[in-house]
N, C-alpha and C. Protein backbone atom coordinates (compact mmCIF):
# COMPACT_ATOMS: atom_id res chain seq x y z
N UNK A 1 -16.77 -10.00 -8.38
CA UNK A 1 -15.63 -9.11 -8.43
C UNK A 1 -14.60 -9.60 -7.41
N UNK A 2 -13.33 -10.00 -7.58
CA UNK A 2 -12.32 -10.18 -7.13
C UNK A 2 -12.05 -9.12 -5.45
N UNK A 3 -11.77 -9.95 -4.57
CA UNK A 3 -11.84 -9.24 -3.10
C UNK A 3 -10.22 -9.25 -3.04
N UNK A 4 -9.62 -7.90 -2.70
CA UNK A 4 -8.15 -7.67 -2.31
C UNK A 4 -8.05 -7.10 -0.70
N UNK A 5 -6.86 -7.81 -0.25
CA UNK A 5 -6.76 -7.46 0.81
C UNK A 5 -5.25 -6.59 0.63
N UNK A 6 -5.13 -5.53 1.92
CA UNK A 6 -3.70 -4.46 1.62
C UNK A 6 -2.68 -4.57 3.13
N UNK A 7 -2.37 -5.22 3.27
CA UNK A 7 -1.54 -5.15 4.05
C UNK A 7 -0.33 -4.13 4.58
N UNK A 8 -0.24 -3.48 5.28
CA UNK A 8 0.31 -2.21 5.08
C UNK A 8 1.69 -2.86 6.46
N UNK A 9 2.75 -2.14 5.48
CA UNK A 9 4.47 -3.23 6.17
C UNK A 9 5.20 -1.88 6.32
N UNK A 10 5.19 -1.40 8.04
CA UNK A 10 5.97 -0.40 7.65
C UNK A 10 6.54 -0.60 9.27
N UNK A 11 6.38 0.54 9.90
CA UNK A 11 6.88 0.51 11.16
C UNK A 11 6.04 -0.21 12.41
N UNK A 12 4.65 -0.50 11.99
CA UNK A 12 3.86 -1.78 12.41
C UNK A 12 3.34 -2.33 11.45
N UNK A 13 3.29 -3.52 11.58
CA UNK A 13 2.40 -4.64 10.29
C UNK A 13 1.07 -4.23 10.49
N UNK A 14 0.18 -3.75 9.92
CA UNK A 14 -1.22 -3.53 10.13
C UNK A 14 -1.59 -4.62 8.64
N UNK A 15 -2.46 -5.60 9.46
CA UNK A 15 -3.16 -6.45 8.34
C UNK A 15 -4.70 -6.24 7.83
N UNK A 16 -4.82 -6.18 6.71
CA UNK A 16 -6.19 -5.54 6.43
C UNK A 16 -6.88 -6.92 6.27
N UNK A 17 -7.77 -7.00 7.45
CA UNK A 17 -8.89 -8.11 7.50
C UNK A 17 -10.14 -8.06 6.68
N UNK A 18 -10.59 -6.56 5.90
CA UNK A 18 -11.71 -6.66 5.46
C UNK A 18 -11.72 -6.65 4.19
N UNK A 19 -10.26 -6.12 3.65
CA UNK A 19 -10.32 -6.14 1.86
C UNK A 19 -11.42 -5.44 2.09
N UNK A 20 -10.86 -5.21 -0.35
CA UNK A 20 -11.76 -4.86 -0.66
C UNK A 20 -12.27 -4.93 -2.21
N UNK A 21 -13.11 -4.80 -2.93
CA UNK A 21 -13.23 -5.82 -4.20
C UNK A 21 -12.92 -4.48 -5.24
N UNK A 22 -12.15 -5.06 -6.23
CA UNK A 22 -11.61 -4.28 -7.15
C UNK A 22 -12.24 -4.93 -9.04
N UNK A 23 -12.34 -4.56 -9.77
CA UNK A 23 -12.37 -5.39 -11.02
C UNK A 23 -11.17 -6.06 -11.33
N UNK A 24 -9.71 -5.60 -11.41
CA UNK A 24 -8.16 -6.25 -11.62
C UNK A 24 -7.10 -5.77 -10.70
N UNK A 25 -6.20 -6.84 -10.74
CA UNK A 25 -5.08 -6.32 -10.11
C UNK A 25 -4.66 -4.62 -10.27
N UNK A 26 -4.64 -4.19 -11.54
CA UNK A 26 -4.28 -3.29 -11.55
C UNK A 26 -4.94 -1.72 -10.97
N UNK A 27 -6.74 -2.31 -10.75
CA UNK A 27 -7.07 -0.89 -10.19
C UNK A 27 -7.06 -1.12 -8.52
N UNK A 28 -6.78 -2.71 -7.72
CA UNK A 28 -6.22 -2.37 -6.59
C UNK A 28 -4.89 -1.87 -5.97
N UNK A 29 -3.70 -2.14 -7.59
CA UNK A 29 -2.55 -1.67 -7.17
C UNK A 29 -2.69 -0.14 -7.26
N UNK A 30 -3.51 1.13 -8.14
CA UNK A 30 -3.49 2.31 -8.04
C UNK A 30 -4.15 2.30 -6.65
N UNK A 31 -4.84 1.66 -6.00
CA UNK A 31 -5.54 1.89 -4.84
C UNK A 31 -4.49 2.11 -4.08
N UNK A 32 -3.52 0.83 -3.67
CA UNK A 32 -2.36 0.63 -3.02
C UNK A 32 -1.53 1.96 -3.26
N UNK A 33 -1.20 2.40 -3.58
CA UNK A 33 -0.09 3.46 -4.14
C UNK A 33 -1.36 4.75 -3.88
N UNK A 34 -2.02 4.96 -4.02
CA UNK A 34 -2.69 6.06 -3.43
C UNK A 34 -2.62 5.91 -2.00
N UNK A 35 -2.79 4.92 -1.15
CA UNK A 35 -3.17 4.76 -0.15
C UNK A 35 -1.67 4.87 0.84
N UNK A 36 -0.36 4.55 0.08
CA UNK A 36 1.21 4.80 0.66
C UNK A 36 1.24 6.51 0.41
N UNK A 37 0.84 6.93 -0.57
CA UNK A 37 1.06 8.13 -0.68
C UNK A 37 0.25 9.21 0.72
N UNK A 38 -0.89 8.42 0.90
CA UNK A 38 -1.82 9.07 2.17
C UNK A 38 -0.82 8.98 3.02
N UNK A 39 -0.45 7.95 3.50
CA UNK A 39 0.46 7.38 4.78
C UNK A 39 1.73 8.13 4.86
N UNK A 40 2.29 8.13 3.77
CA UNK A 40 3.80 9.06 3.96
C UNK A 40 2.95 10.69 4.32
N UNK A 41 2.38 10.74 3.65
CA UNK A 41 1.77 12.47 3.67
C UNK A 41 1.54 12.21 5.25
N UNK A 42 0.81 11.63 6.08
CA UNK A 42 0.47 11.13 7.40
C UNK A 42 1.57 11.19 8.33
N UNK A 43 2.52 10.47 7.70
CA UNK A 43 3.93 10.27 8.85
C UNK A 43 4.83 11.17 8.76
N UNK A 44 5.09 11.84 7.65
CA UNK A 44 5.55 13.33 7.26
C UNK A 44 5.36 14.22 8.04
N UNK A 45 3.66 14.50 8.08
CA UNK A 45 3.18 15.93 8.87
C UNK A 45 3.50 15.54 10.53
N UNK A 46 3.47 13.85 10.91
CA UNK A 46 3.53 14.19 12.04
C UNK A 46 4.89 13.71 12.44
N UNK A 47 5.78 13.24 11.81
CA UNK A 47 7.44 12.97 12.53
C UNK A 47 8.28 13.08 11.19
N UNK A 48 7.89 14.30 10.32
CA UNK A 48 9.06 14.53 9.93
C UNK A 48 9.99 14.45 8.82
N UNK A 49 9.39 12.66 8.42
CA UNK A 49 10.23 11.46 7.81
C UNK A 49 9.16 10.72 6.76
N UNK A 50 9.91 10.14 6.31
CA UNK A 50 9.45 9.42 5.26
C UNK A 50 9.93 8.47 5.05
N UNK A 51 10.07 6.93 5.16
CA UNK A 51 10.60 5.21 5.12
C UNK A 51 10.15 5.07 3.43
N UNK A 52 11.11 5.37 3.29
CA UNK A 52 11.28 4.55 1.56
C UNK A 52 10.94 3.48 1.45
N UNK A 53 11.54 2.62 2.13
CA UNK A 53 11.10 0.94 2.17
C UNK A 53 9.94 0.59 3.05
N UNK A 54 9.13 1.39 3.41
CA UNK A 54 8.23 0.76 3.56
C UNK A 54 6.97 -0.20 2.57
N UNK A 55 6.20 -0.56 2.77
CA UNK A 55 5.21 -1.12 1.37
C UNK A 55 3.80 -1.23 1.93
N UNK A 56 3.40 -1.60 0.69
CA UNK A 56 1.92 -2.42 0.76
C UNK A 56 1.43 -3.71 0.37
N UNK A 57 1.01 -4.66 0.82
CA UNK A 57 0.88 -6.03 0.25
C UNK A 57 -0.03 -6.17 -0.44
N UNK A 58 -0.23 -6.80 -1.15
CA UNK A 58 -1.51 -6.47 -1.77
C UNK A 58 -1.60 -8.14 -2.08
N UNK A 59 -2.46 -8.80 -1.57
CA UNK A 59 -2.96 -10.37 -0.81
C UNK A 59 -4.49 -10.71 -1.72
N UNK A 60 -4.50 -11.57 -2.08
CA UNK A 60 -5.49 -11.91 -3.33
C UNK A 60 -6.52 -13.20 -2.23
N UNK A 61 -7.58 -13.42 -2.88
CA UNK A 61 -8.63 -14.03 -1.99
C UNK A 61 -8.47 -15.56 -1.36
N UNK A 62 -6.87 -15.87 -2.19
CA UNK A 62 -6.27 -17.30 -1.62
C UNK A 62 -5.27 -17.22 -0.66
N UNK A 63 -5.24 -15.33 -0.04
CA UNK A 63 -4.27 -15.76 0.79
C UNK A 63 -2.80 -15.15 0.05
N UNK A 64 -2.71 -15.14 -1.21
CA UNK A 64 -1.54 -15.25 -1.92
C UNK A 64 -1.32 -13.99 -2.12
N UNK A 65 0.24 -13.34 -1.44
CA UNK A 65 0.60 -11.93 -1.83
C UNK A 65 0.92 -12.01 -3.61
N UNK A 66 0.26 -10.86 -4.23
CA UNK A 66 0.59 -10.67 -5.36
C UNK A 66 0.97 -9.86 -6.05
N UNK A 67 1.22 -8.67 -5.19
CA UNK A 67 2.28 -7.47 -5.67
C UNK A 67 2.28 -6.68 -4.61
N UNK A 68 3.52 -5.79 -4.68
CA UNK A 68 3.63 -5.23 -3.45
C UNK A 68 3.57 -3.67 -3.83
N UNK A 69 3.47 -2.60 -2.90
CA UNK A 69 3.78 -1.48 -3.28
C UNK A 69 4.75 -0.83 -2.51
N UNK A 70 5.96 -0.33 -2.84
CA UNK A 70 6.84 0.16 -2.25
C UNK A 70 6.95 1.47 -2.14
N UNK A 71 6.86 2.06 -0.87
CA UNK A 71 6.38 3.94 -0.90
C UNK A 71 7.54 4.32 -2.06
N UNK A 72 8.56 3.62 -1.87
CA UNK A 72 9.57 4.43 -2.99
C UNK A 72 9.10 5.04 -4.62
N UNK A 73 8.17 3.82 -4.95
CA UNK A 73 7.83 3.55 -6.24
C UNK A 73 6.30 4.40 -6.40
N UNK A 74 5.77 4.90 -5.26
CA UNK A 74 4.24 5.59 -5.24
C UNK A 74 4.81 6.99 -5.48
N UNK A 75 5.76 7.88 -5.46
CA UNK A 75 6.19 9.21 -5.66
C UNK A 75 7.72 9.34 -6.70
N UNK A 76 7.62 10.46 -7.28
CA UNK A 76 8.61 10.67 -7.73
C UNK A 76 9.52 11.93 -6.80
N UNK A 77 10.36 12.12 -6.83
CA UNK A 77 11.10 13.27 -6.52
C UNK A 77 12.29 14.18 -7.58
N UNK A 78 11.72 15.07 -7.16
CA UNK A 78 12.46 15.68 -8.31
C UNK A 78 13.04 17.35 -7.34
N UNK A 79 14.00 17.85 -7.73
CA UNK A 79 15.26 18.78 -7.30
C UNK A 79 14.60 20.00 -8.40
């Protein structure tokens, strides 16, 4: 099974050294996007705010970033 690593790019670079193994890209990118959604909910309750542009890297077992997740794109907002 394919090992992903998540790099999380926001107001510190936190690099994820341990990954983690997914079957496809696509069920580590719902991982990714669950895991921005934790973080805004996180930085919310405690300052307030929310960084649109922040992301997630999402780094494949060569090293090679291969999609990113952008908190913008993990929520919708709606009025």
């Amino acid at each position: 099974m394919p090992q992903f690593f998540f790099h999380v790019r926001d107001d510190m670079d936190v690099p994820d050294e341990e990954g983690a193994e997914f079957g496809d890209i696509e069920v580590a990118r719902k991982f990714a996007t669950n895991s921005a959604r934790v973080l805004m909910c996180e930085t919310l309750r405690e300052d307030g705010r929310i960084t649109l542009s922040h992301r997630i890297d999402i780094e494949d077992e060569d090293g090679d970033v291969i999609a990113s997740v952008r908190f913008r794109d993990a929520i919708r907002i709606e009025s």
